[in-house]
N, C-alpha and C. Protein backbone atom coordinates (compact mmCIF):
# COMPACT_ATOMS: atom_id res chain seq x y z
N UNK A 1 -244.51 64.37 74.54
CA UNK A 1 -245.19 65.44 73.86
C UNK A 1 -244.73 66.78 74.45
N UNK A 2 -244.01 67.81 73.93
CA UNK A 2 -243.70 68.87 73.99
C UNK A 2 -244.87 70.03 74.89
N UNK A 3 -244.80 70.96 75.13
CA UNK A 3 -245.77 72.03 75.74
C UNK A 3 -246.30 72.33 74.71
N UNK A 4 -245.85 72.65 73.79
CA UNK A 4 -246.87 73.37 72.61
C UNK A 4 -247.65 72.06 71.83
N UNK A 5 -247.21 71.12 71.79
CA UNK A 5 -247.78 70.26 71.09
C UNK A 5 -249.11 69.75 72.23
N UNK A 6 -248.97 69.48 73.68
CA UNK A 6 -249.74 69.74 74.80
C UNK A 6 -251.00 70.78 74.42
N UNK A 7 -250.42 71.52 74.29
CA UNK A 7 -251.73 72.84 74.32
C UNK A 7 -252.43 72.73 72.59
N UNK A 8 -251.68 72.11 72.07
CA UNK A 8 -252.69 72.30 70.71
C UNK A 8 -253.71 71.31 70.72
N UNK A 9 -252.99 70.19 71.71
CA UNK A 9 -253.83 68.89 71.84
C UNK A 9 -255.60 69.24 72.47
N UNK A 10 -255.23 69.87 73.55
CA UNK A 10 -255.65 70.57 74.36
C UNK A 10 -256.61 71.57 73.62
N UNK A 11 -256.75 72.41 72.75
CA UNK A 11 -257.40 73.33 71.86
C UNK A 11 -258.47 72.33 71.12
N UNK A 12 -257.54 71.40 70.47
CA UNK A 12 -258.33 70.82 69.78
C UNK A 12 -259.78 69.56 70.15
N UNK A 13 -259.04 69.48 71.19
CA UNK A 13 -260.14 68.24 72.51
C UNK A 13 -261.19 68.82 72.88
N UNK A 14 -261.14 70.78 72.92
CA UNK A 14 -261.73 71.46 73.04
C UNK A 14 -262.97 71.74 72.16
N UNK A 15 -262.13 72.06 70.82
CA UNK A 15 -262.77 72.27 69.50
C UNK A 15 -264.09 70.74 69.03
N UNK A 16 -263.42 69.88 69.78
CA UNK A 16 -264.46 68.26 69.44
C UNK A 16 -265.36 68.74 69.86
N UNK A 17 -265.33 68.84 71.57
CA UNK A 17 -266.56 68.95 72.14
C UNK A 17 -267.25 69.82 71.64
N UNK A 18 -266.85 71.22 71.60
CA UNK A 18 -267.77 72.04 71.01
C UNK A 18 -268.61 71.29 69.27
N UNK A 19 -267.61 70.60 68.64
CA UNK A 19 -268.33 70.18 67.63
C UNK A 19 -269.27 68.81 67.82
N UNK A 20 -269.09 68.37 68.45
CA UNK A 20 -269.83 66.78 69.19
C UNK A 20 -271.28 67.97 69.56
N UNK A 21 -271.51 68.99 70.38
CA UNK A 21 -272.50 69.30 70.77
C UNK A 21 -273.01 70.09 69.65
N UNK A 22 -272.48 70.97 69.22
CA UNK A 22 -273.32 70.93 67.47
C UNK A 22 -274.02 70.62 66.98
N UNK A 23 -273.45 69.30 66.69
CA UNK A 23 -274.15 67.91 65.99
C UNK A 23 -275.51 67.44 66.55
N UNK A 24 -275.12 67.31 67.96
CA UNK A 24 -276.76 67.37 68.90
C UNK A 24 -277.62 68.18 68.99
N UNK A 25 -277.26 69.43 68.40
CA UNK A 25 -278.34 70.58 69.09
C UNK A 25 -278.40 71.65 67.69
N UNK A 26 -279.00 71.74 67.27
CA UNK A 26 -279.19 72.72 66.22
C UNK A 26 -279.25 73.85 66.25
N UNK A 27 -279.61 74.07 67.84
CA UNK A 27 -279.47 75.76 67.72
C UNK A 27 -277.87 76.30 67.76
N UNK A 28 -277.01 75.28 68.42
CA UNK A 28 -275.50 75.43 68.36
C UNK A 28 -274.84 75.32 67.63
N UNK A 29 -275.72 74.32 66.48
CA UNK A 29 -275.27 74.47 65.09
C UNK A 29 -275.02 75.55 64.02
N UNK A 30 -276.07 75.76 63.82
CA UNK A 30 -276.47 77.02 63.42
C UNK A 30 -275.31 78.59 64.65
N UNK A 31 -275.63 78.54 65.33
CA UNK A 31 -274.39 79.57 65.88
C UNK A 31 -273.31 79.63 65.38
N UNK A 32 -272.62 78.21 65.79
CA UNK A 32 -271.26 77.80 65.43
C UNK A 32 -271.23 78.30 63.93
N UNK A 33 -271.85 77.71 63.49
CA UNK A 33 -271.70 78.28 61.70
C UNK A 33 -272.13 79.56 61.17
N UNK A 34 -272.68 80.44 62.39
CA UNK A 34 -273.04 81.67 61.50
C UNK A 34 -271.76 83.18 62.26
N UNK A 35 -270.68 82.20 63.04
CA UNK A 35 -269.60 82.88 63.81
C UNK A 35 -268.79 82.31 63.11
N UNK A 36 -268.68 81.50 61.85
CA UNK A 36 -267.34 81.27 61.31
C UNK A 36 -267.43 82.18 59.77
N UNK A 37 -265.96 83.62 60.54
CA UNK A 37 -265.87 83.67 58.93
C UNK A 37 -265.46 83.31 57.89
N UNK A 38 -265.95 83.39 56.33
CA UNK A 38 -265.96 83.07 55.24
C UNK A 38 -264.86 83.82 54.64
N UNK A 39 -263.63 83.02 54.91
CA UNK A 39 -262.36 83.72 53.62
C UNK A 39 -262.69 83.39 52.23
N UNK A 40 -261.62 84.03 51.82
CA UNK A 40 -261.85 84.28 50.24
C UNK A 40 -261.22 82.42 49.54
N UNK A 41 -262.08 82.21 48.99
CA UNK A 41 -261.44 80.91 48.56
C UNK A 41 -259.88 80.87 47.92
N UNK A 42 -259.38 79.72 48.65
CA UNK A 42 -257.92 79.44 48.38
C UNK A 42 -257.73 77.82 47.76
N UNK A 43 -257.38 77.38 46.94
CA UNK A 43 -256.98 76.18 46.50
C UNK A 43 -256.08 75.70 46.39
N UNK A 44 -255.74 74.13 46.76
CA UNK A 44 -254.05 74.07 46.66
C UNK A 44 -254.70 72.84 45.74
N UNK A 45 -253.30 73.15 44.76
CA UNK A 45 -252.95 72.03 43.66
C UNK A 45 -251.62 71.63 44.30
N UNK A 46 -251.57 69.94 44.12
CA UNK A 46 -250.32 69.50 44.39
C UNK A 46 -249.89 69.15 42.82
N UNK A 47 -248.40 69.60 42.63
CA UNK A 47 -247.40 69.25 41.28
C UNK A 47 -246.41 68.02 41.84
N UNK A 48 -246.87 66.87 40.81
CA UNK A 48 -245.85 66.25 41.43
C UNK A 48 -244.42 66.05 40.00
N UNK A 49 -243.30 66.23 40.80
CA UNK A 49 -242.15 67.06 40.06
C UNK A 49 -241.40 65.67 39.09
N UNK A 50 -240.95 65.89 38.03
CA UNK A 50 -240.35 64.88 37.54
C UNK A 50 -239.33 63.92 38.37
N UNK A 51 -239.57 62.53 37.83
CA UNK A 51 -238.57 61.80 39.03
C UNK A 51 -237.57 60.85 38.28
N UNK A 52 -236.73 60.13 38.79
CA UNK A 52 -236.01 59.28 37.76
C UNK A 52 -237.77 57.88 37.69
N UNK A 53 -238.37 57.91 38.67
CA UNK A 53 -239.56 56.85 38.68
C UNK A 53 -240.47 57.29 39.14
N UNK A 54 -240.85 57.37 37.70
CA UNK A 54 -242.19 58.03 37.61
C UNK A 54 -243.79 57.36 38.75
N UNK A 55 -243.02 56.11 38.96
CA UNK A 55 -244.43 55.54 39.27
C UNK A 55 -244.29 56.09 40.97
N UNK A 56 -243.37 57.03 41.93
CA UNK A 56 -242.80 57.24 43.12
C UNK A 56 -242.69 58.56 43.37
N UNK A 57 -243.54 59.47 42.85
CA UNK A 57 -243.34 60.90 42.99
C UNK A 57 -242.14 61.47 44.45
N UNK A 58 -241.58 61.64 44.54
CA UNK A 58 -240.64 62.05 45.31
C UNK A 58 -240.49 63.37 45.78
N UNK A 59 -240.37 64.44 45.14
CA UNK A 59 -240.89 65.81 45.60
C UNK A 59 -241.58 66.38 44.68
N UNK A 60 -242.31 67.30 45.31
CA UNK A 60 -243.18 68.17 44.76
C UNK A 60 -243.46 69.75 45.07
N UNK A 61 -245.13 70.28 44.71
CA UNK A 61 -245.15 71.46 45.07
C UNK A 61 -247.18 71.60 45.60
N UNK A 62 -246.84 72.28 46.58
CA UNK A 62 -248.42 72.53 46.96
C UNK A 62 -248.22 74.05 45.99
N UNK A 63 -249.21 74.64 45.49
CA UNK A 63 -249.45 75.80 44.94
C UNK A 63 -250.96 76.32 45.59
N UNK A 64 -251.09 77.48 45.79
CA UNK A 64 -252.48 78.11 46.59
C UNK A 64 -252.77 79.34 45.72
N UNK A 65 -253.79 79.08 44.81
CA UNK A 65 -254.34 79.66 44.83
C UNK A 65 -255.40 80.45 44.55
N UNK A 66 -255.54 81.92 44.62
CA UNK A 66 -257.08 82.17 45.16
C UNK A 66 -257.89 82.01 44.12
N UNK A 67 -258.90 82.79 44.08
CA UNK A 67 -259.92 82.63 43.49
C UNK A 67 -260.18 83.88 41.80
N UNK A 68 -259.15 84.42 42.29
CA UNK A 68 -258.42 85.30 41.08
C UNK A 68 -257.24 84.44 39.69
N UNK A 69 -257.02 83.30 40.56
CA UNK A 69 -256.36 82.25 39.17
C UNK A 69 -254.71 82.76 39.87
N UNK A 70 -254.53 83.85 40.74
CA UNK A 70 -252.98 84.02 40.97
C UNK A 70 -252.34 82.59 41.89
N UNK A 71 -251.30 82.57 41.87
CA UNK A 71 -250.44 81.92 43.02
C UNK A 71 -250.27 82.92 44.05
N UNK A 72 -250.59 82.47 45.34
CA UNK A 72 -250.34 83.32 46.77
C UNK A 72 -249.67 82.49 47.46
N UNK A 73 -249.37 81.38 47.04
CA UNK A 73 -248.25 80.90 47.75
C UNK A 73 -247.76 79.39 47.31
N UNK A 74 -246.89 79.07 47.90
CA UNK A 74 -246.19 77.83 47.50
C UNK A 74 -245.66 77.14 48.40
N UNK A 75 -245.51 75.60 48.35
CA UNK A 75 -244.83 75.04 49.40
C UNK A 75 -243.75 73.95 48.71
N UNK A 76 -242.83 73.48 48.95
CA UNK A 76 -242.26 72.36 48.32
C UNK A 76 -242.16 71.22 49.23
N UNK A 77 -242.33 69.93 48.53
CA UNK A 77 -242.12 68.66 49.85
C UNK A 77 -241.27 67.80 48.82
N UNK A 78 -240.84 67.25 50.09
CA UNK A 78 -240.02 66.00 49.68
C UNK A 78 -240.24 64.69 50.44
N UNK A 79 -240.43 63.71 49.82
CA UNK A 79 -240.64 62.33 50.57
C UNK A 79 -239.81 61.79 50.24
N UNK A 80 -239.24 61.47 51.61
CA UNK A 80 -238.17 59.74 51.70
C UNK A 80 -238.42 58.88 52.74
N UNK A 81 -238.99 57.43 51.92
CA UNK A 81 -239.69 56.22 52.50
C UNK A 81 -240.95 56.87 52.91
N UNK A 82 -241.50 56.96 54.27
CA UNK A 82 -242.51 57.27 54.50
C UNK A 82 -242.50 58.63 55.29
N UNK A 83 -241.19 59.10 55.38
CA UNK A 83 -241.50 60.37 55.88
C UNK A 83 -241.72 61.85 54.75
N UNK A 84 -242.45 62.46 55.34
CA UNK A 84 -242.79 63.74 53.99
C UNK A 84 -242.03 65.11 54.86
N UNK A 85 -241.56 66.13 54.44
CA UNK A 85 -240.94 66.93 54.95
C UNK A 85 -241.57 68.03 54.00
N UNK A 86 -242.29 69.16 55.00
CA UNK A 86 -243.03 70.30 53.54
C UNK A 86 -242.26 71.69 54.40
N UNK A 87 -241.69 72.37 53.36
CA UNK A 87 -241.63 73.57 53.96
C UNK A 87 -241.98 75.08 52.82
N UNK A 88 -242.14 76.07 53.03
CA UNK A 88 -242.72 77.43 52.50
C UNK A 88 -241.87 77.67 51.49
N UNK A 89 -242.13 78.12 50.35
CA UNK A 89 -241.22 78.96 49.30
C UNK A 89 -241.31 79.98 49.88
N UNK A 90 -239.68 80.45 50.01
CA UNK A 90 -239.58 82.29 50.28
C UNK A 90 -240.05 83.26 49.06
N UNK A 91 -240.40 84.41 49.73
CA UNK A 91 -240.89 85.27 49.41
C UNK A 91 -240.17 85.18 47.66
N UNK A 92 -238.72 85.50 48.00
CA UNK A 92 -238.02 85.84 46.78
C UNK A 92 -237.89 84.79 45.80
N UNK A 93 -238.72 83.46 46.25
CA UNK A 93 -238.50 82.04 45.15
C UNK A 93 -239.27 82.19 44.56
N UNK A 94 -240.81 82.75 45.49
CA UNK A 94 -242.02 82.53 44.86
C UNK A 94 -242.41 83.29 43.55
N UNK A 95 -241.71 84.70 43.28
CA UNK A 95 -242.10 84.91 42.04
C UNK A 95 -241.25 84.47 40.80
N UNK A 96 -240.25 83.40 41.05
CA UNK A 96 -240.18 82.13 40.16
C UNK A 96 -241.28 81.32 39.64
N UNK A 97 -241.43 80.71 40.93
CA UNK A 97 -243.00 80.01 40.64
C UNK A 97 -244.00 80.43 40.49
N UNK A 98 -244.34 81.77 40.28
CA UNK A 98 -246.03 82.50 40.08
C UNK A 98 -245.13 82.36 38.05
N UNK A 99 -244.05 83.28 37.75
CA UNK A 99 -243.74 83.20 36.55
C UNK A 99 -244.17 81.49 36.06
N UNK A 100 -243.20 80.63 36.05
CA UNK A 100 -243.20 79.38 35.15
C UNK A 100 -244.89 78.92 35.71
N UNK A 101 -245.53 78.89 36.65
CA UNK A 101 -246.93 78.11 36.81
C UNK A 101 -247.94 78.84 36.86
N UNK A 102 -248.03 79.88 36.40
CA UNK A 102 -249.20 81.08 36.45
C UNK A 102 -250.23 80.22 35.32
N UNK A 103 -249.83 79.68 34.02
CA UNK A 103 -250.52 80.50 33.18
C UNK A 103 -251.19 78.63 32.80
N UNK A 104 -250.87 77.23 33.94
CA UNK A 104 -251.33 76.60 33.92
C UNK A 104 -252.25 76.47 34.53
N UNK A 105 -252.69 77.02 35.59
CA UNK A 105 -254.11 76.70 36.00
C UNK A 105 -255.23 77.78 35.58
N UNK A 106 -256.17 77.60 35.57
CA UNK A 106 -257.60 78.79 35.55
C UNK A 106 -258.42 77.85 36.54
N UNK A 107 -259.22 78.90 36.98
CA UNK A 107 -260.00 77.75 38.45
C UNK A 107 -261.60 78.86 37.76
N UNK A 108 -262.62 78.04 37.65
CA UNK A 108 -264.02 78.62 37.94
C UNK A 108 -264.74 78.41 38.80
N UNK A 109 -264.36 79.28 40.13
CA UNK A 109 -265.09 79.01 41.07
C UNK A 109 -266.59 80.10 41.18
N UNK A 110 -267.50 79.04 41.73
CA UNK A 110 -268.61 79.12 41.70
C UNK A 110 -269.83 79.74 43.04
């Protein structure tokens, strides 16, 4: 395990306990949850992309987004066998993909 992968381990072993005692104690509950802020809702739709087999989706697209119906972002993945590989649409791809997938989703969030 790498140093950084170390220290996230480490953050997160952290993050349990604090949530394990939460769970026990209500007044920590209530803290914990009234110190987390509330972003603006974001949604990801996964597209899964035409394939020669259909029944094996092979790559795709995460799409995010907000609560305005825009795309704020995009990701593309690809799976082969069991490994998945996701990485970011650049800046300059993404208003490809806000054009062709804008005008399929509407979200009513509530």
């Amino acid at each position: 395990m790498s140093k950084d992968e170390q220290k996230i381990q480490k953050e997160l072993n952290s993050r349990m306990k604090e949530f394990k005692a939460a769970l026990k104690d209500e007044k920590k509950k209530f803290d914990l949850m009234d110190n987390i802020p509330v972003p603006p809702a974001l949604i990801r739709f996964e597209i899964f992309l035409p394939s020669q087999n259909p029944e094996e989706p092979v790559d795709g697209l995460f799409l995010y987004i907000n609560d305005e119906d825009e795309i704020v972002n995009a990701e593309y993945y690809f799976r082969d066998m069991s490994d998945v590989e996701v990485i970011n649409i650049p800046e300059e791809d993404l208003s490809v993909i806000k054009d062709l997938f804008a005008d399929i989703f509407t979200l009513e969030v509530e």
